[in-house]
Protein backbone atom coordinates (compact mmCIF):
# COMPACT_ATOMS: atom_id res chain seq x y z
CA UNK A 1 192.86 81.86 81.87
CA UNK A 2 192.53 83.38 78.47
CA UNK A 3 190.19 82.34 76.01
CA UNK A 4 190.72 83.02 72.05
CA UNK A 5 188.98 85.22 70.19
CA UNK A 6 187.34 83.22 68.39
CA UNK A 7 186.03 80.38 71.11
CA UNK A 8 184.69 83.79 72.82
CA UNK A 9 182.54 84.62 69.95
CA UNK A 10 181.51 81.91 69.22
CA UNK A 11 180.36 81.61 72.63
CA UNK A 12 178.49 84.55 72.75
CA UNK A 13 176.79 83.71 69.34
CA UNK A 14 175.51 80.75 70.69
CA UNK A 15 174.21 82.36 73.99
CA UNK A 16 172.09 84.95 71.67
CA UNK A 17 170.99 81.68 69.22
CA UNK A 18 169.82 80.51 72.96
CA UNK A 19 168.32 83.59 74.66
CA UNK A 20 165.93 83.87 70.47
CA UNK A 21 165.00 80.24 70.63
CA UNK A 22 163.49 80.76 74.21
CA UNK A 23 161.34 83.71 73.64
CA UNK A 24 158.87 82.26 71.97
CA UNK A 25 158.71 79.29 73.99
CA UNK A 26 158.24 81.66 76.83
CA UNK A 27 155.14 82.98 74.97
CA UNK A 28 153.62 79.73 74.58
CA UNK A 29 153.88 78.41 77.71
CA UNK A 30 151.97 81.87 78.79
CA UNK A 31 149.40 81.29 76.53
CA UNK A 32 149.65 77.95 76.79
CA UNK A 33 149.22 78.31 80.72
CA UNK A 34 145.76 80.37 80.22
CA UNK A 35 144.12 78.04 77.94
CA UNK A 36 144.90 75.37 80.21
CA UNK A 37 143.32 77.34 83.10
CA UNK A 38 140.65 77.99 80.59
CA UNK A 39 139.53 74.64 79.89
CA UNK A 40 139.94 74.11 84.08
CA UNK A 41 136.85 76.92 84.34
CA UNK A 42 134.66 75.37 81.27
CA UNK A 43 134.81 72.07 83.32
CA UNK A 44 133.96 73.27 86.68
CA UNK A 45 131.22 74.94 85.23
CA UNK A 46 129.51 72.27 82.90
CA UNK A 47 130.26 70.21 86.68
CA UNK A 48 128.42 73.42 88.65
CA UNK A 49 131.77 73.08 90.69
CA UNK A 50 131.42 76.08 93.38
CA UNK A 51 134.40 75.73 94.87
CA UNK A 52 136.55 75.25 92.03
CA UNK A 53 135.09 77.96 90.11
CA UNK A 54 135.73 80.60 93.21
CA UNK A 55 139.02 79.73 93.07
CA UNK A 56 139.21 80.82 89.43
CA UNK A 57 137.54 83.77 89.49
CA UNK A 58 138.52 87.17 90.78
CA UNK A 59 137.56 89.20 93.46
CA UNK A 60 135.99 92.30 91.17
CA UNK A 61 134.88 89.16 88.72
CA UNK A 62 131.20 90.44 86.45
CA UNK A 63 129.44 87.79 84.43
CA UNK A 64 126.74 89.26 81.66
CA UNK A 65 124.72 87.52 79.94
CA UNK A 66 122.98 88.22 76.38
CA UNK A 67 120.48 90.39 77.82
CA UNK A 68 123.06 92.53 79.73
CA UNK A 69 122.79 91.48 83.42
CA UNK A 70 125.52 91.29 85.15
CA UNK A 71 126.61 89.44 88.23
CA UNK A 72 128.94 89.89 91.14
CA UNK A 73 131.07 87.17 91.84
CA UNK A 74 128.77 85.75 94.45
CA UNK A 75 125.38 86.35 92.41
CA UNK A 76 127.15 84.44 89.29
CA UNK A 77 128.12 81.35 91.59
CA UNK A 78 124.31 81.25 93.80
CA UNK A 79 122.99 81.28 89.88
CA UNK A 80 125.22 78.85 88.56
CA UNK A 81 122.53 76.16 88.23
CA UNK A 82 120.89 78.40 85.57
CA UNK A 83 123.77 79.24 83.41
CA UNK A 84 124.49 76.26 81.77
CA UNK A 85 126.04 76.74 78.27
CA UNK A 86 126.95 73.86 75.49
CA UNK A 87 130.46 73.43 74.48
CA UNK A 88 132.90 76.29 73.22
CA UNK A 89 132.78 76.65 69.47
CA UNK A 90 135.43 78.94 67.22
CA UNK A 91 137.77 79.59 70.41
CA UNK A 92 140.42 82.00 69.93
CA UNK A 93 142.83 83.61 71.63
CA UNK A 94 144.10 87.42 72.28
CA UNK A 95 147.45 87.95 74.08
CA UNK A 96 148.28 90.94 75.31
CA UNK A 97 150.71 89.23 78.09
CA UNK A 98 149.49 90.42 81.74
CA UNK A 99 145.48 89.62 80.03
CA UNK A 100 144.62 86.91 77.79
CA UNK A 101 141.27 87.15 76.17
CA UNK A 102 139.44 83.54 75.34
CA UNK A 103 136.77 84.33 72.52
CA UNK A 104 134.31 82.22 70.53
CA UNK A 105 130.94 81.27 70.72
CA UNK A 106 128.17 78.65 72.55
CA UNK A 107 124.75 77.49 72.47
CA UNK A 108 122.23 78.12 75.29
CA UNK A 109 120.19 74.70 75.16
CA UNK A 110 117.68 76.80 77.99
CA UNK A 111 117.25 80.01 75.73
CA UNK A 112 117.85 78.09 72.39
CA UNK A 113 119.91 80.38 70.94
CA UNK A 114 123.73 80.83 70.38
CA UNK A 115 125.92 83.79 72.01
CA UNK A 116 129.61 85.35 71.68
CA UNK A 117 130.91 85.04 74.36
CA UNK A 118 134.60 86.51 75.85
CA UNK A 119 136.58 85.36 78.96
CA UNK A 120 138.99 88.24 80.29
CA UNK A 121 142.07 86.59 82.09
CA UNK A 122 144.20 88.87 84.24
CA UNK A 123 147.64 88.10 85.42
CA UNK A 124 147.07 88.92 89.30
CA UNK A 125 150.38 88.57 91.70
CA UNK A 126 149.60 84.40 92.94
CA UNK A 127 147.76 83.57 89.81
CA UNK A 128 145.67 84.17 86.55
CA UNK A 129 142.16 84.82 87.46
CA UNK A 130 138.79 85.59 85.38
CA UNK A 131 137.97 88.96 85.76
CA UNK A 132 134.82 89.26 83.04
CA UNK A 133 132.69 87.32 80.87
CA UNK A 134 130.54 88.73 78.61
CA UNK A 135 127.88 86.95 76.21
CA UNK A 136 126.82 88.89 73.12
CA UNK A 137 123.59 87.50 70.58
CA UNK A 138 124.97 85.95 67.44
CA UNK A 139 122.48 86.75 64.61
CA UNK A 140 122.35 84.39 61.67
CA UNK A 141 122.80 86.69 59.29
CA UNK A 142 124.40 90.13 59.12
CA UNK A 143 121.79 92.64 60.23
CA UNK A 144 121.54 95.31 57.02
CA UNK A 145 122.37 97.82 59.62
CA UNK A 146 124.80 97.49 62.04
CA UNK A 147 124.44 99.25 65.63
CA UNK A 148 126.74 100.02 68.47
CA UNK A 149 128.34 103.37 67.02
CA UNK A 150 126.59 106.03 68.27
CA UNK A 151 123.50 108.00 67.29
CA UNK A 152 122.71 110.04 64.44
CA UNK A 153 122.18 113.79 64.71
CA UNK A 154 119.76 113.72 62.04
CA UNK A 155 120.44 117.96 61.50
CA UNK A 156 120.23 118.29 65.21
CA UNK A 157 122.65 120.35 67.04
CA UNK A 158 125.55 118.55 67.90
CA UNK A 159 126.78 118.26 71.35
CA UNK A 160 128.79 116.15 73.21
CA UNK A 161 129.49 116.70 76.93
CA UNK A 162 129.58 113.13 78.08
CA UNK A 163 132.04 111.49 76.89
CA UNK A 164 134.29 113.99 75.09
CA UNK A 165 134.74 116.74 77.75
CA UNK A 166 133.59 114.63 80.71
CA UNK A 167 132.17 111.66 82.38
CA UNK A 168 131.11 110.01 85.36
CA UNK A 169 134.84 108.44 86.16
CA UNK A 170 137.31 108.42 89.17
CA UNK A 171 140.50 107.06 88.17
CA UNK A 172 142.54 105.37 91.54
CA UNK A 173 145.71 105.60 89.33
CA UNK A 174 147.28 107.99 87.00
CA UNK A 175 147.38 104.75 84.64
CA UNK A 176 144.11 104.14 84.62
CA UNK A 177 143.41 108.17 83.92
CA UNK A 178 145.68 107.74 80.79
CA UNK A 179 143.55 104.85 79.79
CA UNK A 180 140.72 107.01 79.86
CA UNK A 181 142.02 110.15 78.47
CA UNK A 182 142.72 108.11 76.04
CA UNK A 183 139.71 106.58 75.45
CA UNK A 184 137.86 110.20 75.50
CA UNK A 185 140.44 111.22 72.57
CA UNK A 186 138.98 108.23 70.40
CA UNK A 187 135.18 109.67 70.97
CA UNK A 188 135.84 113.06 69.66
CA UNK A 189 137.41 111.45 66.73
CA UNK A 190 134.17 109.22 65.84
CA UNK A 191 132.26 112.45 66.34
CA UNK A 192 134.07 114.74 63.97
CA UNK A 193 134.82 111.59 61.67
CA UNK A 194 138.43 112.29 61.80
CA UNK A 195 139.47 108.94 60.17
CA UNK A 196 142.88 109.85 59.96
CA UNK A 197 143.01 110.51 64.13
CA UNK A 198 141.34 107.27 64.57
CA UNK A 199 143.35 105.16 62.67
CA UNK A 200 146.61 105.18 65.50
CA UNK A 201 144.34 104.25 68.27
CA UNK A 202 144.22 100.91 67.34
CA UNK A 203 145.82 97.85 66.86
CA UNK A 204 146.21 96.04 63.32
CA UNK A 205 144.51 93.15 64.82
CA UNK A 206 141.79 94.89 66.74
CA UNK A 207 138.34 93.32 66.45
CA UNK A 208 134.80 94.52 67.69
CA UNK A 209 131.83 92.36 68.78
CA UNK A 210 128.83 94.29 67.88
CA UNK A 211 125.21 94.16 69.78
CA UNK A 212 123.64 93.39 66.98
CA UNK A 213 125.15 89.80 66.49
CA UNK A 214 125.97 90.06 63.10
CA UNK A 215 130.01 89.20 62.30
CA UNK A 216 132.65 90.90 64.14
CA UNK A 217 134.14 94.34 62.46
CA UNK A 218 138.08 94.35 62.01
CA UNK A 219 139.89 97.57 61.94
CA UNK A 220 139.68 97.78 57.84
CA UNK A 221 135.72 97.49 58.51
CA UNK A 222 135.63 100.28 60.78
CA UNK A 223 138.14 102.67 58.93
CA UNK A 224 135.40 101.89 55.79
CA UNK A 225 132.79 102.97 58.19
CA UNK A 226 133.73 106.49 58.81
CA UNK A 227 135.44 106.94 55.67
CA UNK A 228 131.29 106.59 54.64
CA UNK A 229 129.95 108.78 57.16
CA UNK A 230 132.51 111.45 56.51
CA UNK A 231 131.32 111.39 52.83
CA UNK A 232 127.94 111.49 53.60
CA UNK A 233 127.86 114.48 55.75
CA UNK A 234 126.90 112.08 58.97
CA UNK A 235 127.42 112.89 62.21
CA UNK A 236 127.56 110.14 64.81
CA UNK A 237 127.07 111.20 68.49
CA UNK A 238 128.70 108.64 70.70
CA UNK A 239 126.82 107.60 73.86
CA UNK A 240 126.98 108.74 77.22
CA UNK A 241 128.87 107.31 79.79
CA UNK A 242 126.67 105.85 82.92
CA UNK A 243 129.46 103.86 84.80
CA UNK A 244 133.17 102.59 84.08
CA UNK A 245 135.97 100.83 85.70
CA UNK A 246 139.25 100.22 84.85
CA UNK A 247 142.08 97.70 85.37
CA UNK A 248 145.67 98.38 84.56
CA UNK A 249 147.92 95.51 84.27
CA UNK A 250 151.34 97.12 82.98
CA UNK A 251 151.35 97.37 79.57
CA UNK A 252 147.45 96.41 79.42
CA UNK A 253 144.44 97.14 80.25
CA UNK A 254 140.47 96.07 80.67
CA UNK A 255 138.23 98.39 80.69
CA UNK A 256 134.19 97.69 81.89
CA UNK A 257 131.42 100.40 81.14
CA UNK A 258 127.93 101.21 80.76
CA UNK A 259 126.95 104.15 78.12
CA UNK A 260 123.71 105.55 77.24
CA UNK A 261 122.87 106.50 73.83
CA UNK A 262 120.82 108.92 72.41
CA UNK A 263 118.25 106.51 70.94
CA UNK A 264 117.99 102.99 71.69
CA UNK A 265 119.31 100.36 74.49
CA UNK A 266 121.56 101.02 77.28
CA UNK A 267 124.99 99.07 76.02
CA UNK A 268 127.13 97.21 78.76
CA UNK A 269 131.10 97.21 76.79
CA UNK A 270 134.30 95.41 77.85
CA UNK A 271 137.67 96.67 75.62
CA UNK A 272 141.37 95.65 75.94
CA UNK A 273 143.50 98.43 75.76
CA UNK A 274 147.57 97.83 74.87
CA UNK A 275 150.49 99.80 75.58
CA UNK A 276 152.47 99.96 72.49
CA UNK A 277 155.91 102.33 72.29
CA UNK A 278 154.64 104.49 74.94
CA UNK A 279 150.89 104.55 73.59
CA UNK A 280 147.69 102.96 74.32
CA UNK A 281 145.85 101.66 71.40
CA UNK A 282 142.42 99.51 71.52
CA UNK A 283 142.66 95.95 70.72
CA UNK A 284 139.37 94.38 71.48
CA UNK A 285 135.57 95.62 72.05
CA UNK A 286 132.16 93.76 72.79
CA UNK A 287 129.11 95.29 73.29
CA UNK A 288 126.01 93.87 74.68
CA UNK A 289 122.40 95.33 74.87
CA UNK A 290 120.52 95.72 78.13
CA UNK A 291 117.06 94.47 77.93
């Protein structure tokens, strides 16, 4: 049977109108799918629900709190009891497909004070599982001086071993190596304040929970930041590396890591990495003190 012309395009126009209209439906449903699984995990845990709340979270699963301990999977459920939070304030999402971060903030009735906190979803094979949560101290005002950059050399020598030559990492893929290359690249920029380097390493959206609770930085904040120190003559040594893992998930990536810096408190970090046009760029970072 032959079709005319014109029947056949129009058939194939409407086929493309089709195939448009359900991509971002598509998207929704996956985010919609997460926040849904989301609000399942906020409810199991205001109902100290064991056995729903294993089900949720993942295998390699780490819970800090605001003082930077952090809890295996089977420490965070024998403590559950203890961690009880009040109700999710401010929630917003991050999509980067295979992980979904769920960010906002709660109050800690026991401590009586109020945290950031972040939920890291993954996208494993049977099923979307938690694979960190993080609490960082929200300040009520913006601290004068914000922290989690690195030290000052104050005229000393500057050297940097760990992280910009090396560090204390195995990669188990050569994904998760490029992840970390990566990541290594991005320290020797914020040590020679190469602005202009830095700048393609992140997203347009990127965002960075600080340790010192004050408001979140956005990429415009940070570009400011070192645009300063450059002018100033300042030299910011980042801190050394103590432990890191890293999770590849196609086209993104968590990564979890301890760092020691020259002055000051030990930081525990999670970032969300995304693959963009064949290049990794940072998309999220939270840093918590450990106390």
């Amino acid at each position: 049977m032959r079709y005319p012309v014109r029947s056949l395009l129009t058939l194939v126009c409407l086929l493309f109108t089709l195939c448009a209209l359900s991509l971002p439906v598509l998207a929704a449903s996956s985010r919609d799918e997460v926040m849904k699984i989301d609000r399942a995990f906020t409810a199991a845990f205001h109902d100290a629900d064991r056995a729903a709340l294993a089900k949720l979270l993942d295998p390699d699963f780490a819970g800090t709190d605001r003082k930077g301990m952090t809890m295996t999977k089977v420490e965070y459920l024998s403590e559950l009891s203890s961690l009880s939070t009040g109700h999710d304030s401010d929630v917003q999402l991050m999509d980067a497909g295979t992980v979904v971060l769920v960010r906002g903030s709660h109050f800690l009735p026991s401590q009586d004070v109020n945290v950031r906190f972040v939920r890291v979803w993954v996208k494993r094979p049977a099923a979307w599982q938690l694979l960190i949560y993080q609490e960082t101290n929200k300040a009520e005002k913006n601290p004068e001086k914000r922290a989690g950059f690195g030290a000052p050399s104050n005229g000393e020598p500057v050297h940097c071993e760990n992280p910009c030559k090396t560090m204390p990492f195995k990669a188990d893929t050569p994904d998760e190596q490029e992840v970390a290359t990566m990541w290594q690249a991005v320290e020797r920029t914020v040590l020679t304040n190469d602005v202009e380097a830095w700048i393609p390493n992140f997203t347009d959206d990127f965002l960075f929970v600080t340790p010192d609770g004050g408001t979140p930085l956005n990429k415009a904040d940070r570009v400011a930041m070192i645009k300063e120190l450059r002018r100033t003559n300042t030299t910011l040594i980042p801190a050394e590396v103590l432990s890191m893992k890293i999770w590849v998930f196609g086209d993104a990536a968590v990564m979890r890591s301890e760092h020691k810096p020259r002055h000051g408190k030990i930081l525990h970090v999670t970032r969300l990495f995304e693959k963009h046009e064949g290049h990794w760029q940072i998309a999220f970072g939270q840093q918590t003190w450990v106390e």
